[in-house]
N, C-alpha and C. Protein backbone atom coordinates (compact mmCIF):
# COMPACT_ATOMS: atom_id res chain seq x y z
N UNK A 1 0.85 -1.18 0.00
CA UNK A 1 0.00 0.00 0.00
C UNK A 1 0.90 1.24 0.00
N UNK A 2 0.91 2.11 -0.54
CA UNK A 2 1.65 3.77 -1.11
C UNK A 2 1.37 4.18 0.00
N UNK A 3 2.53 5.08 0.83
CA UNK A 3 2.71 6.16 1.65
C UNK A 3 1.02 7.13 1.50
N UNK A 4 0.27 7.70 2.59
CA UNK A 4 0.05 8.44 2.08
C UNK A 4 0.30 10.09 1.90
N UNK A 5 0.18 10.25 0.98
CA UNK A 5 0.79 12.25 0.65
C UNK A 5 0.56 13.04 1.74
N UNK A 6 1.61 13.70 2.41
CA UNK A 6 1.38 14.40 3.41
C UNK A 6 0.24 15.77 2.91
N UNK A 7 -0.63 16.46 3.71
CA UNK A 7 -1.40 17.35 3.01
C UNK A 7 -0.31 18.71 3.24
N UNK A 8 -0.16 19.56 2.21
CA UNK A 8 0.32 20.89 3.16
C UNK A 8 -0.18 22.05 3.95
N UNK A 9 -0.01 22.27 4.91
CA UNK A 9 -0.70 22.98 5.69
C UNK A 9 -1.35 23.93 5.26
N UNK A 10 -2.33 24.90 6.33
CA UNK A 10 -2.83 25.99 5.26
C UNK A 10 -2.00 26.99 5.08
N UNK A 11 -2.69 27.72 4.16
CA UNK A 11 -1.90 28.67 3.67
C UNK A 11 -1.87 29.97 4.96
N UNK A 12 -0.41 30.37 5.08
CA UNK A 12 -0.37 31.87 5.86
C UNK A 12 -1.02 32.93 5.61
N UNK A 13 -1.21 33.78 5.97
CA UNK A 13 -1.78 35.03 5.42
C UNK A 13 -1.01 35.51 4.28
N UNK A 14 0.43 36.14 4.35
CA UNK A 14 0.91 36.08 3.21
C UNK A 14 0.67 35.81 2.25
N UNK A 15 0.68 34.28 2.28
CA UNK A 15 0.89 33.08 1.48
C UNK A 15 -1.03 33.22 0.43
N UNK A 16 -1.76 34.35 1.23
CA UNK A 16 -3.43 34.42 0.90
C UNK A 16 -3.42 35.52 -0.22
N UNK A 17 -2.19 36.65 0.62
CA UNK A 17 -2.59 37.96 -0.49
C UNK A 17 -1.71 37.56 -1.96
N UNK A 18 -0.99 36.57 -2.45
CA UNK A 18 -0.15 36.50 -3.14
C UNK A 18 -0.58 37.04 -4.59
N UNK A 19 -1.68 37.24 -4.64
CA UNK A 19 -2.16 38.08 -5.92
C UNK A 19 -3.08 39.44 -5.23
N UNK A 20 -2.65 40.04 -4.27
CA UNK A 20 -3.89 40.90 -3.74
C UNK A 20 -2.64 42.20 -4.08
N UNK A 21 -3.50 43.22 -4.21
CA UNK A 21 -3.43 44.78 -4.59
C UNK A 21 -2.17 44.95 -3.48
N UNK A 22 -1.28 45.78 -4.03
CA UNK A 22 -0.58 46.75 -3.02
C UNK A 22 -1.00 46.96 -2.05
N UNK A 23 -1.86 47.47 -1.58
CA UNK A 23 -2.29 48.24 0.00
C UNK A 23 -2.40 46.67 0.56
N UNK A 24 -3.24 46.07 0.17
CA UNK A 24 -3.55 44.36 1.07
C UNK A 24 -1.88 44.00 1.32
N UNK A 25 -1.10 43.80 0.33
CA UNK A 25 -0.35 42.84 0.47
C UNK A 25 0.31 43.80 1.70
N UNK A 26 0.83 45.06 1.67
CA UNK A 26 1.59 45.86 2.65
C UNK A 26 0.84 45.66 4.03
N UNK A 27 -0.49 45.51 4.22
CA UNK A 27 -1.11 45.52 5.40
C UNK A 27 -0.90 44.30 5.96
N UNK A 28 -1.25 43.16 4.96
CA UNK A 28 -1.06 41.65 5.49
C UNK A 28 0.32 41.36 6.59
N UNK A 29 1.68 42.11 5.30
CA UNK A 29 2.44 41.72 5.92
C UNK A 29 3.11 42.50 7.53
N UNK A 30 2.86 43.28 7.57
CA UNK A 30 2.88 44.36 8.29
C UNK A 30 1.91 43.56 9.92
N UNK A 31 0.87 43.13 9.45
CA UNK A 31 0.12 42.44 10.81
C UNK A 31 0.37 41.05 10.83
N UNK A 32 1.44 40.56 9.64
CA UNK A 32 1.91 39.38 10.36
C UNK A 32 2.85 39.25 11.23
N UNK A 33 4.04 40.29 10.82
CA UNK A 33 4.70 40.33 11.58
C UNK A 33 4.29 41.08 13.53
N UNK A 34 3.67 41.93 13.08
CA UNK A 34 2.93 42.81 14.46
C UNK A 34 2.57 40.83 15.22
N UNK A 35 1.88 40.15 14.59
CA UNK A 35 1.42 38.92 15.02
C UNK A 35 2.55 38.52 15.49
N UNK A 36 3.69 38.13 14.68
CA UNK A 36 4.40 37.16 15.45
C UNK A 36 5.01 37.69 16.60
N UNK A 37 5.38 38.84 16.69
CA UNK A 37 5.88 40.24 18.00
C UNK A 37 4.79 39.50 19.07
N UNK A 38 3.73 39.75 19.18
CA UNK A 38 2.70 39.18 19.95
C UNK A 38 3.17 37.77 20.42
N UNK A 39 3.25 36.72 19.46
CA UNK A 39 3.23 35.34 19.82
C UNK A 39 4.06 35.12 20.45
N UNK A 40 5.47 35.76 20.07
CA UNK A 40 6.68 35.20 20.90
C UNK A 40 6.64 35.92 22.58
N UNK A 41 5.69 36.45 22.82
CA UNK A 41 5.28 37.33 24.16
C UNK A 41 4.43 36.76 24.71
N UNK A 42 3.59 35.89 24.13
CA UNK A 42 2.53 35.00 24.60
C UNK A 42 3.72 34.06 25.34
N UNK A 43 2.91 33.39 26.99
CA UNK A 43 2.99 32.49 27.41
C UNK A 43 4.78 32.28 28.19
N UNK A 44 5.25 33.82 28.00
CA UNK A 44 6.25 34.16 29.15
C UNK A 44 6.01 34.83 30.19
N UNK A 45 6.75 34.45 31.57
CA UNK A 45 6.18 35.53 32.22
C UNK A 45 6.75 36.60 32.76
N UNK A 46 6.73 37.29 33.57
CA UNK A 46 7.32 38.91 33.79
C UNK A 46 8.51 39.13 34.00
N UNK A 47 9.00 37.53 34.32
CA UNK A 47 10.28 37.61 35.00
C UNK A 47 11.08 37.09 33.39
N UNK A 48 10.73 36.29 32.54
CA UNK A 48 11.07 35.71 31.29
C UNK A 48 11.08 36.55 30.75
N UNK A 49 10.12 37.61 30.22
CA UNK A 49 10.08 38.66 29.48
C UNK A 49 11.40 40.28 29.74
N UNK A 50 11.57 40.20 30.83
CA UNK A 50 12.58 41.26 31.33
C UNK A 50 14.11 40.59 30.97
N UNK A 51 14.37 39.46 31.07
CA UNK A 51 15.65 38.92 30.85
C UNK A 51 16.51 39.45 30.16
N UNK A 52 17.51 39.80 30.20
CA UNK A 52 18.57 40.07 29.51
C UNK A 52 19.50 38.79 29.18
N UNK A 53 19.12 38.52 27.64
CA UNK A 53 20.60 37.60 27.31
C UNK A 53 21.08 37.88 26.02
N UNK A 54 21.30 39.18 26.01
CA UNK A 54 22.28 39.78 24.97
C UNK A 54 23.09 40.69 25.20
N UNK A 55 24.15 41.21 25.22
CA UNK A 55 25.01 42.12 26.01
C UNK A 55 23.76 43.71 25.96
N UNK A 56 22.84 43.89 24.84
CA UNK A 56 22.28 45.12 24.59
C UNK A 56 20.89 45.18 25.57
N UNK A 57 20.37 45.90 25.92
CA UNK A 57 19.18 46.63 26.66
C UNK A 57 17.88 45.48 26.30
N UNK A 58 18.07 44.79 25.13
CA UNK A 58 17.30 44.78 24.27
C UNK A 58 16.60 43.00 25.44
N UNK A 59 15.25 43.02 25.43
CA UNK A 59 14.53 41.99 26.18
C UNK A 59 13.33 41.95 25.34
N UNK A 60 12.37 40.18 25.39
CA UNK A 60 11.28 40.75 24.97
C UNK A 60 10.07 41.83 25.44
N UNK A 61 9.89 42.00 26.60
CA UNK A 61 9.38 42.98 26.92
C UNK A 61 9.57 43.95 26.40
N UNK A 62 10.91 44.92 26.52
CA UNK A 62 11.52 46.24 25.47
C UNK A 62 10.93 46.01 24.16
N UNK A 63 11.08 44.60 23.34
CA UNK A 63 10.75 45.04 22.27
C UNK A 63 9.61 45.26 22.02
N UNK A 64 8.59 44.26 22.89
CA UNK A 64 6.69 45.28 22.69
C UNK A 64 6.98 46.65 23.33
N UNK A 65 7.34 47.25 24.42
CA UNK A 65 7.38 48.45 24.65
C UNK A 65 7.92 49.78 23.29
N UNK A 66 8.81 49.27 22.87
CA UNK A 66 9.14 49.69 21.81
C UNK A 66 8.76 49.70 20.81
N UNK A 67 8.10 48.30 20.37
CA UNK A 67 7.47 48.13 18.64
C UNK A 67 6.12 49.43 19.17
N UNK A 68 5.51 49.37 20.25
CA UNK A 68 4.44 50.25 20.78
C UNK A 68 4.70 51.44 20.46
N UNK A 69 5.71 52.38 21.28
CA UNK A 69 5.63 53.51 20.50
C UNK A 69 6.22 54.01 19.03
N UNK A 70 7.08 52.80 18.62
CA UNK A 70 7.48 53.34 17.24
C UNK A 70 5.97 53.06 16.45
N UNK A 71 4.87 52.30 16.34
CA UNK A 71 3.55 52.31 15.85
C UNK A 71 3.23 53.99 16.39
N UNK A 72 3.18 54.19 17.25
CA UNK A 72 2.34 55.49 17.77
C UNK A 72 3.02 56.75 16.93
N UNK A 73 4.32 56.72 16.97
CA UNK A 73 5.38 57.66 16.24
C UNK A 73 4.93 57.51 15.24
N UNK A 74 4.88 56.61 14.22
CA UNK A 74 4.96 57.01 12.80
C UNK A 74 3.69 56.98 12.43
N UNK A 75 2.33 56.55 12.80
CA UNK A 75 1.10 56.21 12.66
C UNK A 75 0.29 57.55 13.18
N UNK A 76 0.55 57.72 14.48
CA UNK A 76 -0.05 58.97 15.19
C UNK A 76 0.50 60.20 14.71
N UNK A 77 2.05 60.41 15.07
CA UNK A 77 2.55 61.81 15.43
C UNK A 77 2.71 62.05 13.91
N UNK A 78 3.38 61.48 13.01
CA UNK A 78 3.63 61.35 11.64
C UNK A 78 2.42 61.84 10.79
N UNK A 79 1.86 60.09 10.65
CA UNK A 79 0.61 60.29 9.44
C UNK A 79 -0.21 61.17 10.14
N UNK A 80 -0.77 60.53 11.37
CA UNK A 80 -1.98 61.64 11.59
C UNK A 80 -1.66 63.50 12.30
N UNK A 81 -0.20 63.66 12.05
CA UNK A 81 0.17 65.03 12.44
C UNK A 81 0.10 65.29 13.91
N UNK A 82 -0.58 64.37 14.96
CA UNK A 82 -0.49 64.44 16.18
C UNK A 82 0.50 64.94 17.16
N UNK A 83 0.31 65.20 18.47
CA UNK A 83 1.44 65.86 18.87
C UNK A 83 2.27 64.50 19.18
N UNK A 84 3.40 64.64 19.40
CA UNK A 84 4.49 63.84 20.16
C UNK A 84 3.96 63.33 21.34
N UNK A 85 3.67 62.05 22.00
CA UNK A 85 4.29 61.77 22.70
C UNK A 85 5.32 61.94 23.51
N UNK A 86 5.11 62.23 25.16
CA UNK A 86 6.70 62.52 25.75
C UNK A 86 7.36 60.98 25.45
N UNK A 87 8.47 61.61 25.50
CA UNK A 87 9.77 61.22 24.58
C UNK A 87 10.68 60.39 25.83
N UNK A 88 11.05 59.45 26.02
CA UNK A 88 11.86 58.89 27.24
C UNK A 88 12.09 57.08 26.54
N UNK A 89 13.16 56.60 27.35
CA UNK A 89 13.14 55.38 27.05
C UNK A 89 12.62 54.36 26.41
N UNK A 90 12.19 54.22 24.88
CA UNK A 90 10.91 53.02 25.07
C UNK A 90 11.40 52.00 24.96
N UNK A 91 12.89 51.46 25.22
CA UNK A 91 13.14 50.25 25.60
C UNK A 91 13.09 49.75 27.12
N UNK A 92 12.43 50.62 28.26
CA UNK A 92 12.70 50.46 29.59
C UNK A 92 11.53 50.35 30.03
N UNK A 93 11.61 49.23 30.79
CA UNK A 93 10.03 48.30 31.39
C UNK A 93 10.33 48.91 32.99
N UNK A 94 9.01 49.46 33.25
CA UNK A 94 8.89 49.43 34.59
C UNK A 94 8.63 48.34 35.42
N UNK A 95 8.78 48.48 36.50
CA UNK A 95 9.17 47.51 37.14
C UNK A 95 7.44 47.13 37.52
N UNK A 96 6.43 47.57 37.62
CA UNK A 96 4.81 47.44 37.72
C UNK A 96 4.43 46.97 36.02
N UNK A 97 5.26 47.07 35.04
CA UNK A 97 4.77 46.95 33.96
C UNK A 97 4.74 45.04 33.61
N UNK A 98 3.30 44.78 33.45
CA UNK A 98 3.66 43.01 32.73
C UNK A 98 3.63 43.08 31.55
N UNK A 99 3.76 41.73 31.18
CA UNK A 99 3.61 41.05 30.06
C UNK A 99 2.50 41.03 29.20
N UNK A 100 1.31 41.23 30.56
CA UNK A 100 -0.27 41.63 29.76
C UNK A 100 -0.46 42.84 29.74
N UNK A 101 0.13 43.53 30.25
CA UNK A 101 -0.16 45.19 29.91
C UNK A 101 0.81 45.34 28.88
N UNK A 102 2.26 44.90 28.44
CA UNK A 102 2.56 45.50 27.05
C UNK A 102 2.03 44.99 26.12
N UNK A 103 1.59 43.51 26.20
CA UNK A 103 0.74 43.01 24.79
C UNK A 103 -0.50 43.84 24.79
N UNK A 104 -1.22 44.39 25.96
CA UNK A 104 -2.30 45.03 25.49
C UNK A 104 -1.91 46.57 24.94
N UNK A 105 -0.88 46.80 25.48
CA UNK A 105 -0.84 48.50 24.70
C UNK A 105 -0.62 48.39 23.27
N UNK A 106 0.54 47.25 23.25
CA UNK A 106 1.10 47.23 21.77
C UNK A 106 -0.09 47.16 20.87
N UNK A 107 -0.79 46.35 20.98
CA UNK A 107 -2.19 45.99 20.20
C UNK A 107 -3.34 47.12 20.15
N UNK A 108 -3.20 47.68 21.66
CA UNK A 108 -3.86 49.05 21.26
C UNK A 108 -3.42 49.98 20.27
N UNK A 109 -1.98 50.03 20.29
CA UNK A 109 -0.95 50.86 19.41
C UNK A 109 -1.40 50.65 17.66
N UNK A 110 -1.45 49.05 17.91
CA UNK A 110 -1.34 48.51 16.32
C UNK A 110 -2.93 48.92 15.72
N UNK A 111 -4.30 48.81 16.73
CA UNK A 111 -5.33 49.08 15.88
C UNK A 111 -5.31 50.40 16.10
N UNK A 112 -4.88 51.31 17.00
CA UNK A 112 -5.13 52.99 16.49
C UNK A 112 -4.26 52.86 15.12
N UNK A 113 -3.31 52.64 14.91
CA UNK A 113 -2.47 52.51 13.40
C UNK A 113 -3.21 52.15 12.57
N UNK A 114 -3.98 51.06 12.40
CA UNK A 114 -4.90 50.78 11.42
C UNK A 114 -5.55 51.51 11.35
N UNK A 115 -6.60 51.55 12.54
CA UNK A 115 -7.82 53.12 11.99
C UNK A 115 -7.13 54.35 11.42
N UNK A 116 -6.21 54.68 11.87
CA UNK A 116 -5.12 55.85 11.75
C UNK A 116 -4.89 55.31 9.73
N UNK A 117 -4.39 54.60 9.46
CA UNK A 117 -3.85 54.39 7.74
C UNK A 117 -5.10 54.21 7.49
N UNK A 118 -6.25 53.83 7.67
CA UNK A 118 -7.65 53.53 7.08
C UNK A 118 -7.94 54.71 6.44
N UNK A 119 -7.61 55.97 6.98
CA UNK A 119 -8.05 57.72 6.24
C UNK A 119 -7.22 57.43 5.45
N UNK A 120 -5.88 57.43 4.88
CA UNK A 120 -5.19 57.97 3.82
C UNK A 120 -4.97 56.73 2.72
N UNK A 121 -4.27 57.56 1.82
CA UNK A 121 -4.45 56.71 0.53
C UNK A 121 -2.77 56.40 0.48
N UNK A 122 -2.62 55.43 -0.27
CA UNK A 122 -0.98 54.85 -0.01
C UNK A 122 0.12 56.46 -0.57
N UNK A 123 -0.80 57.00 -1.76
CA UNK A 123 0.35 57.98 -2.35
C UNK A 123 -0.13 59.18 -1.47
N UNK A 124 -0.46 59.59 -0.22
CA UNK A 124 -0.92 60.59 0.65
C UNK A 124 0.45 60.89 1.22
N UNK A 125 0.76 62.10 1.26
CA UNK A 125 2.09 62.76 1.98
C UNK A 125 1.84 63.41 2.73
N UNK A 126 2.80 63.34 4.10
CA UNK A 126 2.80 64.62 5.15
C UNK A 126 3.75 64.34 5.43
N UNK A 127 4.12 65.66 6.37
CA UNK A 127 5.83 66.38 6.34
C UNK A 127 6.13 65.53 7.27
N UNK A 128 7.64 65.60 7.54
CA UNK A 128 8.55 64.30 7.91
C UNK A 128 10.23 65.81 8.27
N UNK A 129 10.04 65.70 9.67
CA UNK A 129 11.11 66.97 9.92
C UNK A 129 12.57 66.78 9.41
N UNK A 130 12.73 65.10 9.04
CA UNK A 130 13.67 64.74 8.31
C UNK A 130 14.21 64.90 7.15
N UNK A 131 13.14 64.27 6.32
CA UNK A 131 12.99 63.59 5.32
C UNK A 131 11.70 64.75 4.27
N UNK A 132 11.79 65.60 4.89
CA UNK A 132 10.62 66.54 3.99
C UNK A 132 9.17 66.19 3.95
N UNK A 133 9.36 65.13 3.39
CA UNK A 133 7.72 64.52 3.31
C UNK A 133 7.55 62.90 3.22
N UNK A 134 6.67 62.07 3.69
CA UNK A 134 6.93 60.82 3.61
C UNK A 134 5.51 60.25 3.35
N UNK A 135 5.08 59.11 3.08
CA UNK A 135 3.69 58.49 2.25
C UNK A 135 3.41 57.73 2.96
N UNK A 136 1.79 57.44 2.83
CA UNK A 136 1.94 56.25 4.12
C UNK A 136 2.78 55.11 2.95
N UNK A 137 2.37 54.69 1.65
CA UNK A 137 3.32 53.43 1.65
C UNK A 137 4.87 53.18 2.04
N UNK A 138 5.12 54.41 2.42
CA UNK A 138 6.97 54.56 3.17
C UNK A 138 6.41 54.06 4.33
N UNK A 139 5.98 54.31 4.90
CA UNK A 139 5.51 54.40 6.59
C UNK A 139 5.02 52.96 6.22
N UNK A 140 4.47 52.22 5.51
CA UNK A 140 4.16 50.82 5.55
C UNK A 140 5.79 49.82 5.39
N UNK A 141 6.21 50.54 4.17
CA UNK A 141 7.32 49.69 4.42
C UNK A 141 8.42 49.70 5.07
N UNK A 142 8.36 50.98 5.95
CA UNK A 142 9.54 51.09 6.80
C UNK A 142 8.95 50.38 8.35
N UNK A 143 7.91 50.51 8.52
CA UNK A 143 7.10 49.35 9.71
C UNK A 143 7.09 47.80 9.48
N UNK A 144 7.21 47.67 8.35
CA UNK A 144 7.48 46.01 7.89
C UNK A 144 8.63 45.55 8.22
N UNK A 145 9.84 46.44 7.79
CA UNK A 145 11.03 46.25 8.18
C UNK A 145 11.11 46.52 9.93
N UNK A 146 11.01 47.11 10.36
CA UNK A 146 11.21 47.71 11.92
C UNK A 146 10.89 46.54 12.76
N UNK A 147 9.29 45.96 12.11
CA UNK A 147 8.70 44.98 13.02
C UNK A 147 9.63 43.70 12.68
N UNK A 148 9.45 43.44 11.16
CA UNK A 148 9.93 42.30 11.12
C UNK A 148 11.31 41.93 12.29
N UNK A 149 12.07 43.21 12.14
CA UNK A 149 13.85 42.91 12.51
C UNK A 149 13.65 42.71 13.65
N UNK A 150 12.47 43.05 14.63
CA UNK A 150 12.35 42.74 16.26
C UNK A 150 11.55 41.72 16.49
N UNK A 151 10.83 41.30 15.26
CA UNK A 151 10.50 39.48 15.67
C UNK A 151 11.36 39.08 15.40
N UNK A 152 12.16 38.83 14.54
CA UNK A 152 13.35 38.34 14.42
C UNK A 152 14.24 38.13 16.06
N UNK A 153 14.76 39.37 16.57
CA UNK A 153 15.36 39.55 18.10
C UNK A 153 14.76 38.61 18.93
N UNK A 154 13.03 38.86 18.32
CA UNK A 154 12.16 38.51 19.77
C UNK A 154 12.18 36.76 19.49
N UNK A 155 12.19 35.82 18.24
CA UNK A 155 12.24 34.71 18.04
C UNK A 155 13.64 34.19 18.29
N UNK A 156 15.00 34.89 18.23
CA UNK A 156 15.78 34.25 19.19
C UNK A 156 15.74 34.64 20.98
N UNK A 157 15.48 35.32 21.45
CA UNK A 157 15.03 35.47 22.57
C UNK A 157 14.52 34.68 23.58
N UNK A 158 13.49 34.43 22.24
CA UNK A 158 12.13 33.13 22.83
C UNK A 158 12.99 31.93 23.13
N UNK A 159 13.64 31.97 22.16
CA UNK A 159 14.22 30.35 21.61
C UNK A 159 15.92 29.95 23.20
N UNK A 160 15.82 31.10 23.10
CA UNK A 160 17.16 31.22 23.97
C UNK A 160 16.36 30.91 25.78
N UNK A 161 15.05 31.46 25.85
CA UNK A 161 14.44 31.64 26.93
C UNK A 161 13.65 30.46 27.36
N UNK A 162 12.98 29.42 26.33
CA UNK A 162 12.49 28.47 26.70
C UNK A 162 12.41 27.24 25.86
N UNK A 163 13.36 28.19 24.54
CA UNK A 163 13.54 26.90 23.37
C UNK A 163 11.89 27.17 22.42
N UNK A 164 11.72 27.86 22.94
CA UNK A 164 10.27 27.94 21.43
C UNK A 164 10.63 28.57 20.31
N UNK A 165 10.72 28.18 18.98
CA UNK A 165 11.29 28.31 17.56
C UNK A 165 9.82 28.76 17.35
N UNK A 166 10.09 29.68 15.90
CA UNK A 166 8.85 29.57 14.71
C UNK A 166 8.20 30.50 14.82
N UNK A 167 7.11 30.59 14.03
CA UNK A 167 5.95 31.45 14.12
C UNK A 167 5.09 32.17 15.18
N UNK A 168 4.84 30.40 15.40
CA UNK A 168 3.96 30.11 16.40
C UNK A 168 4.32 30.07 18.01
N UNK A 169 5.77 30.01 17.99
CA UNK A 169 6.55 29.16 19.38
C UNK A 169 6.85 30.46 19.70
């Protein structure tokens, strides 16, 4: 009797928009990664999440504290012209701060961002004290990159902290 064919799993989100419009595919990927930031934060706890095991500042906790206000920065103060945020550490966890209060801000962070890009159109510009002027599709793909590079941190982290690899782990 023949092996039978393994099925392949379902498809990722990604793996969904692979023919979808510009704006989809930038959003997809953008909340997958925001997702995996989340997952690797799931199911540590306050004391796991603060750890330091890299010579740099850098913990998973810091990095939701951080992926948090860089969403608010470029989403709020940026696209939507808002004022600043005071300005201080956002790699530094208070010592009252958990694990369920930064996954919940970050996520608060990530859907004001969505409602926040829901008004403008990808070729929409506003000033940038840098850079003159910037679009949200800059602001999409410079958040793709930002997030991605700190799931990245945050998936060896994980992996270093309890051995959970992947997506999902």
């Amino acid at each position: 009797m023949p092996e039978p064919e393994h099925a392949d799993p379902p498809l990722a989100p990604d793996e969904l928009v692979s023919t979808g419009g510009e704006r989809e595919l930038l959003e997809t990927f953008l909340d997958l990664y925001r997702t995996v930031v989340t997952r690797k934060l799931s199911g540590v706890d306050d004391e796991q999440a603060r750890q330091r095991l890299v010579p740099s500042p850098t913990t998973l906790a810091g990095i939701a504290k951080h992926l948090a206000a860089v969403e608010r920065e470029w989403f709020q103060t940026t696209l939507a012209q808002q004022p600043p945020l005071p300005s201080g550490d956002d790699w530094s966890v208070a010592a009252d701060e958990t694990v369920a209060d930064l996954l919940a801000d970050y996520e608060r962070a990530c859907e004001e961002s969505r409602r926040t890009a829901a008004r403008f159109g990808l070729d929409d510009r506003v000033p940038h004290r840098r850079m003159g002027q910037v679009s949200l599709r800059w602001i999409y793909v410079h958040m793709i990159e930002e997030t991605a590079r700190h799931a990245g941190h945050a998936d060896i982290l994980r992996e270093q902290t309890d051995g959970a690899v992947g997506f999902d782990g």
